[in-house]
C-alpha atoms as a PDB file:
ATOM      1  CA  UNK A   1       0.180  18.970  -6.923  1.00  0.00           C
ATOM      2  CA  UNK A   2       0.781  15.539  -5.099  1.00  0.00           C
ATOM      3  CA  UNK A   3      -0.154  15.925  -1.915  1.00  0.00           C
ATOM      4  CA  UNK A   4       2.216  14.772   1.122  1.00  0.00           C
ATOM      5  CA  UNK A   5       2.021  13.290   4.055  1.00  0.00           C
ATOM      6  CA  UNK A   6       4.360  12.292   7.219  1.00  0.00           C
ATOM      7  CA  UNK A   7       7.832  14.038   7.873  1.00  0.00           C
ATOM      8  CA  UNK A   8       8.607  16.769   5.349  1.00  0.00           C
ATOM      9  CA  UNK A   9      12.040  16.270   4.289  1.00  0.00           C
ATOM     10  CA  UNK A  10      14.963  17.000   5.314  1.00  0.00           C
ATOM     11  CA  UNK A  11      17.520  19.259   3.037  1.00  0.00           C
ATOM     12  CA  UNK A  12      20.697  16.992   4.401  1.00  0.00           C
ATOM     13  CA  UNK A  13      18.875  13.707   3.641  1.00  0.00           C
ATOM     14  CA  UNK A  14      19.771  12.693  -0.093  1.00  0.00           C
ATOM     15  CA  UNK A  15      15.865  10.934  -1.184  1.00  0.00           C
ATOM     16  CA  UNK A  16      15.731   8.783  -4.208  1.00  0.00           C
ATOM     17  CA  UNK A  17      12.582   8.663  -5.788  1.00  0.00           C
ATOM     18  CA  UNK A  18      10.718   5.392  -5.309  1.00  0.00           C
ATOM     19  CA  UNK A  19       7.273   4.336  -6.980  1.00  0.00           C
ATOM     20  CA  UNK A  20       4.901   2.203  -5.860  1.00  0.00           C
ATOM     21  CA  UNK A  21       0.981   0.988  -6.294  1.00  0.00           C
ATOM     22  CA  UNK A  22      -0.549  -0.121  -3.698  1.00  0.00           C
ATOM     23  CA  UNK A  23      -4.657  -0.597  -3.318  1.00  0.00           C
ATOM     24  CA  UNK A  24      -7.322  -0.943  -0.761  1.00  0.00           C
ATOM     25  CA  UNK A  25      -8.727  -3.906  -1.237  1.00  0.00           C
ATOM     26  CA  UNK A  26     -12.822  -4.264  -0.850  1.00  0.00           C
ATOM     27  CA  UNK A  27     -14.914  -7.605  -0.410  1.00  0.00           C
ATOM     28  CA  UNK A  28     -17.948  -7.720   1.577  1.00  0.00           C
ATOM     29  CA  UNK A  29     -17.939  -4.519   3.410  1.00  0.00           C
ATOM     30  CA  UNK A  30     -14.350  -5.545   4.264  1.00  0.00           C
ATOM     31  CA  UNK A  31     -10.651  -4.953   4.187  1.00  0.00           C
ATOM     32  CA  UNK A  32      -7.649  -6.584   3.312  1.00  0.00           C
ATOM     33  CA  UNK A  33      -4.324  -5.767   4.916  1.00  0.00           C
ATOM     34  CA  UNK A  34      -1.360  -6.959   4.874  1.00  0.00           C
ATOM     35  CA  UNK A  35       0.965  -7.620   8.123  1.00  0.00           C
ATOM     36  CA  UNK A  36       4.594  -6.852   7.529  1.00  0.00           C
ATOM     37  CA  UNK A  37       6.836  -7.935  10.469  1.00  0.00           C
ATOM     38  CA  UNK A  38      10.165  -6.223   9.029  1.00  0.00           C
ATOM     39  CA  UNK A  39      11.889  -4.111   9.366  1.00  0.00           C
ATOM     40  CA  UNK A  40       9.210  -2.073  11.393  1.00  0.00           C
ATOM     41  CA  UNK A  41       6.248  -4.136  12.321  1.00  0.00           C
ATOM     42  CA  UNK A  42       2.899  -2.666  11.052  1.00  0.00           C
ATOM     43  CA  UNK A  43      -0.218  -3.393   9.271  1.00  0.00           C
ATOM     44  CA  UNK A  44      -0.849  -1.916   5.632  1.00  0.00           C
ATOM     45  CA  UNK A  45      -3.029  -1.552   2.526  1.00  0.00           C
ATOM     46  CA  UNK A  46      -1.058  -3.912   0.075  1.00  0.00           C
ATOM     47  CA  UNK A  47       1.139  -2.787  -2.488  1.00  0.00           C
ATOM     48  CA  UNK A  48       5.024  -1.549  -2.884  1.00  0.00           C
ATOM     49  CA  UNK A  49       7.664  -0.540  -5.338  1.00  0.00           C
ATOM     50  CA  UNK A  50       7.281  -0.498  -9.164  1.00  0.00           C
ATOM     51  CA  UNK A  51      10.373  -2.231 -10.497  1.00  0.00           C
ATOM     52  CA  UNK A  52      12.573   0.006 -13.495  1.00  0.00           C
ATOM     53  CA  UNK A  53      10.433  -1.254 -16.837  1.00  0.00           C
ATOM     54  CA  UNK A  54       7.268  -2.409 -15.023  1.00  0.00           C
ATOM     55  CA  UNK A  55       3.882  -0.757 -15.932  1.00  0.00           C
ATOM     56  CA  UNK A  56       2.287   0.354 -12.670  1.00  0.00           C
ATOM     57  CA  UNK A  57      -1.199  -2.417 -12.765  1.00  0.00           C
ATOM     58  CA  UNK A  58       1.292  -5.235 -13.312  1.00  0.00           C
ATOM     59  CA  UNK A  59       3.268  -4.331 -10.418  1.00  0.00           C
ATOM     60  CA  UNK A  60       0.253  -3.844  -8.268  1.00  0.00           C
ATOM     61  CA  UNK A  61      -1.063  -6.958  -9.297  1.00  0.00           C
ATOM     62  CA  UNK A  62       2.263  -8.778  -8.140  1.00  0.00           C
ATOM     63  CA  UNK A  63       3.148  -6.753  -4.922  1.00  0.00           C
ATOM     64  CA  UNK A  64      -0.722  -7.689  -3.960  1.00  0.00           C
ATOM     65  CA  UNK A  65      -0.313 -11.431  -4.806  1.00  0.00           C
ATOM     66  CA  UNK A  66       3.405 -11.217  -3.097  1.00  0.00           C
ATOM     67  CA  UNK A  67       1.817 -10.006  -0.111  1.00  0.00           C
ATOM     68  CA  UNK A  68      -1.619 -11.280   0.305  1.00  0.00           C
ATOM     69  CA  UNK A  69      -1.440 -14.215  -1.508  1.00  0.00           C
ATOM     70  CA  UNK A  70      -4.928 -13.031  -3.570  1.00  0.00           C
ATOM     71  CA  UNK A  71      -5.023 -12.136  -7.193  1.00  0.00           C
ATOM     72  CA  UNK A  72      -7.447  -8.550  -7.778  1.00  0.00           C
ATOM     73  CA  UNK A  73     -10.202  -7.366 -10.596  1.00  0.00           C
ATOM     74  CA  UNK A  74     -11.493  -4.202 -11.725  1.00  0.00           C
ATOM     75  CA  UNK A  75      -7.999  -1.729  -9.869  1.00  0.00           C
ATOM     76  CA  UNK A  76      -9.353   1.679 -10.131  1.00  0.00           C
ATOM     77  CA  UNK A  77      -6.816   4.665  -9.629  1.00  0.00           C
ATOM     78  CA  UNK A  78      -8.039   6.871  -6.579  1.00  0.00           C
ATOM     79  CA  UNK A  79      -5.068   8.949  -6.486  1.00  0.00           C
ATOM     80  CA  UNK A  80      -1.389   9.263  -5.149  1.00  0.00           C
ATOM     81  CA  UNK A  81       0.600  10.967  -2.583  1.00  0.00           C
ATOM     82  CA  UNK A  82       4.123  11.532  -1.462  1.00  0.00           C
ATOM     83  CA  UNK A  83       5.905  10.303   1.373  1.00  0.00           C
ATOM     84  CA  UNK A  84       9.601  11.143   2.579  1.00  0.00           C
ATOM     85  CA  UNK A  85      11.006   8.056   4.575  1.00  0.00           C
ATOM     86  CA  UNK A  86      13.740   5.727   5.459  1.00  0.00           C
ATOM     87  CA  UNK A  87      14.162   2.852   4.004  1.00  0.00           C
ATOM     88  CA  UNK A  88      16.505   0.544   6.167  1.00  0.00           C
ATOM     89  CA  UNK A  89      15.871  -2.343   3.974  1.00  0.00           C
ATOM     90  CA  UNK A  90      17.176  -0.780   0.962  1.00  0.00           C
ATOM     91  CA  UNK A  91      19.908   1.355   2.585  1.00  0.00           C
ATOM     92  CA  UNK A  92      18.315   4.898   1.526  1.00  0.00           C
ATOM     93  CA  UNK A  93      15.783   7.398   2.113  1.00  0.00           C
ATOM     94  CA  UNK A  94      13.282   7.703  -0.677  1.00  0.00           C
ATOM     95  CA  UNK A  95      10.547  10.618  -1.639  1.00  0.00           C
ATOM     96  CA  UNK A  96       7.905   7.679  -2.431  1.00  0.00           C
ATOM     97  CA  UNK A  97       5.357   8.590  -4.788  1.00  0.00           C
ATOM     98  CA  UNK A  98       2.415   5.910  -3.460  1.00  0.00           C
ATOM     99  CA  UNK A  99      -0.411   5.604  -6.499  1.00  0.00           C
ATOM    100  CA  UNK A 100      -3.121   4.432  -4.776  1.00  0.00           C
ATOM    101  CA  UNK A 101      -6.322   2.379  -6.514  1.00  0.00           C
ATOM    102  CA  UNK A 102      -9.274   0.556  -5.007  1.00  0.00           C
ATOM    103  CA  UNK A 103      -9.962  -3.330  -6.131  1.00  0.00           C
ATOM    104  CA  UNK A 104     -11.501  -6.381  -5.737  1.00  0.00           C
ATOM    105  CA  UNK A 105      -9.962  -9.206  -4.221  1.00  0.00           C
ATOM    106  CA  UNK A 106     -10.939 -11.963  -6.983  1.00  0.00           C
ATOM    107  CA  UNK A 107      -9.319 -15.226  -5.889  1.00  0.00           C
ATOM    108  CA  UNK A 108      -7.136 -16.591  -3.131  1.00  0.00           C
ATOM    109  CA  UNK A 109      -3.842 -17.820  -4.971  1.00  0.00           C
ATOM    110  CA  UNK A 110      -2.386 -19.264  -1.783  1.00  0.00           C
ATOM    111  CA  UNK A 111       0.087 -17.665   1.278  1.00  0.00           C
ATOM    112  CA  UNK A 112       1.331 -14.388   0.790  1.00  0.00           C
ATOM    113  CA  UNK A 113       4.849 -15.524  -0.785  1.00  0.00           C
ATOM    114  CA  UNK A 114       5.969 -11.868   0.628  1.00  0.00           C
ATOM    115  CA  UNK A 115       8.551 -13.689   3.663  1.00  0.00           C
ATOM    116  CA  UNK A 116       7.344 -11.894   6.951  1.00  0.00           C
ATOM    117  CA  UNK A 117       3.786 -10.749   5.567  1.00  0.00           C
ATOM    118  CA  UNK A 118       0.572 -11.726   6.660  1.00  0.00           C
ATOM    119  CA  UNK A 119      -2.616 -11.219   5.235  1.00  0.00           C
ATOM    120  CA  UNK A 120      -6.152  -9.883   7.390  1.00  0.00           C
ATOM    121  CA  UNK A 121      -9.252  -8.712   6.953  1.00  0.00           C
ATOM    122  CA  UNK A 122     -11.264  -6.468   9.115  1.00  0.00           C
ATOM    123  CA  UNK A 123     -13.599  -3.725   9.062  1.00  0.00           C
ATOM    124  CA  UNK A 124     -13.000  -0.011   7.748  1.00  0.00           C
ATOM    125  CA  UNK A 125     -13.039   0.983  11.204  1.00  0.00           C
ATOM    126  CA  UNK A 126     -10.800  -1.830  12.396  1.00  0.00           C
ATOM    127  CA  UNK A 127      -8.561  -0.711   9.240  1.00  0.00           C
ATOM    128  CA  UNK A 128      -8.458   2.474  10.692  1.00  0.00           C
ATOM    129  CA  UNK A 129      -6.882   1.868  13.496  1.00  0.00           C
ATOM    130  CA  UNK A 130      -4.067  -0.725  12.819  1.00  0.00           C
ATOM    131  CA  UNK A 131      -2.838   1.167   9.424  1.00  0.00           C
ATOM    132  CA  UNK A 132      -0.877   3.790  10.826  1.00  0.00           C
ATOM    133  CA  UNK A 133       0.127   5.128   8.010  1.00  0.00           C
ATOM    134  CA  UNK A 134      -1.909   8.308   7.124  1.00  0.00           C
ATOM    135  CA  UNK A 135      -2.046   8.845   3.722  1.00  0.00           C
ATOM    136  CA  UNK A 136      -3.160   4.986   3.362  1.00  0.00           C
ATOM    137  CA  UNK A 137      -5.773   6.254   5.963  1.00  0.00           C
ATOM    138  CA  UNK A 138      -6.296   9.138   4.000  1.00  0.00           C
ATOM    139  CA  UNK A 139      -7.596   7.043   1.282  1.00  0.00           C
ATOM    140  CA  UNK A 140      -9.096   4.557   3.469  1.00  0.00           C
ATOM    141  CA  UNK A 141     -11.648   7.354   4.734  1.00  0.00           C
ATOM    142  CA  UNK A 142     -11.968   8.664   1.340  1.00  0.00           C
ATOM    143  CA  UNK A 143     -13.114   4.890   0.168  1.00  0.00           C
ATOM    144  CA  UNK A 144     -15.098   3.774   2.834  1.00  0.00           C
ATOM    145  CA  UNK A 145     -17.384   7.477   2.192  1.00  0.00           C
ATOM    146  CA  UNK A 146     -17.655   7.144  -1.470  1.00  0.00           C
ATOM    147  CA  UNK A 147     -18.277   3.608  -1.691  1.00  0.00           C
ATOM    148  CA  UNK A 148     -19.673   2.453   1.609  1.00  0.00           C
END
């Protein structure tokens, strides 16, 4: 069983299923987030929807790059969880299914290419406390006391 986090959901509220991979991202003892400033402003771990016909590591690979603006090594799966949300930017609410890896940012490509994201890194702690989204803290924790 997946396990879920946030808002159960709601029986009237038609949810579309929407994958995504999305990673943690480790260099130095530190994180890399990503700063989206629409259509809610927040920091996150990096990653978003798989398009229909894309294999989950290429789409990580290009929501990362999209968003960061940093191409990754070595993505190792950690796990996944579910999520029931709105999405106002697409116009529906989705169950997200959110596979979640660890890798290593390998080379800055440039600006995240992502309009309205912003990439930072900070400590786990600091990581803690601007992602406020918790099953990407769930797995935050989870990396930073197996690995660190």
């Amino acid at each position: 069983m997946i396990k879920r986090f946030g808002t159960p959901p709601k029986a009237k509220n038609n949810h579309r299923l929407r994958p995504g991979a999305y990673a943690v991202l480790v260099r130095d003892n530190q994180v890399l987030l990503t700063f989206q400033e629409e259509p809610k402003p927040e920091y996150q771990i990096p990653g978003g929807g798989i398009d229909a016909g894309e294999h989950i590591i290429p789409a990580l690979r290009r929501e990362i790059l999209e968003e960061t603006g940093w191409g990754i090594s070595t993505p190792l799966r950690l796990g996944a969880f579910r999520e029931f949300t709105h999405m106002p930017e697409y116009g529906f609410w989705a169950e997200k299914l959110c596979h979640i890896y660890l890798a290593r940012p390998a080379m800055r490509m440039g600006e995240p290419t992502e309009t309205g994201h912003h990439s930072k890194w900070c400590t786990f702690d600091e990581a803690l406390d601007l992602v406020p989204n918790p099953g990407a803290q769930h797995f935050l924790r989870s990396v930073l006391r197996t690995y660190y």
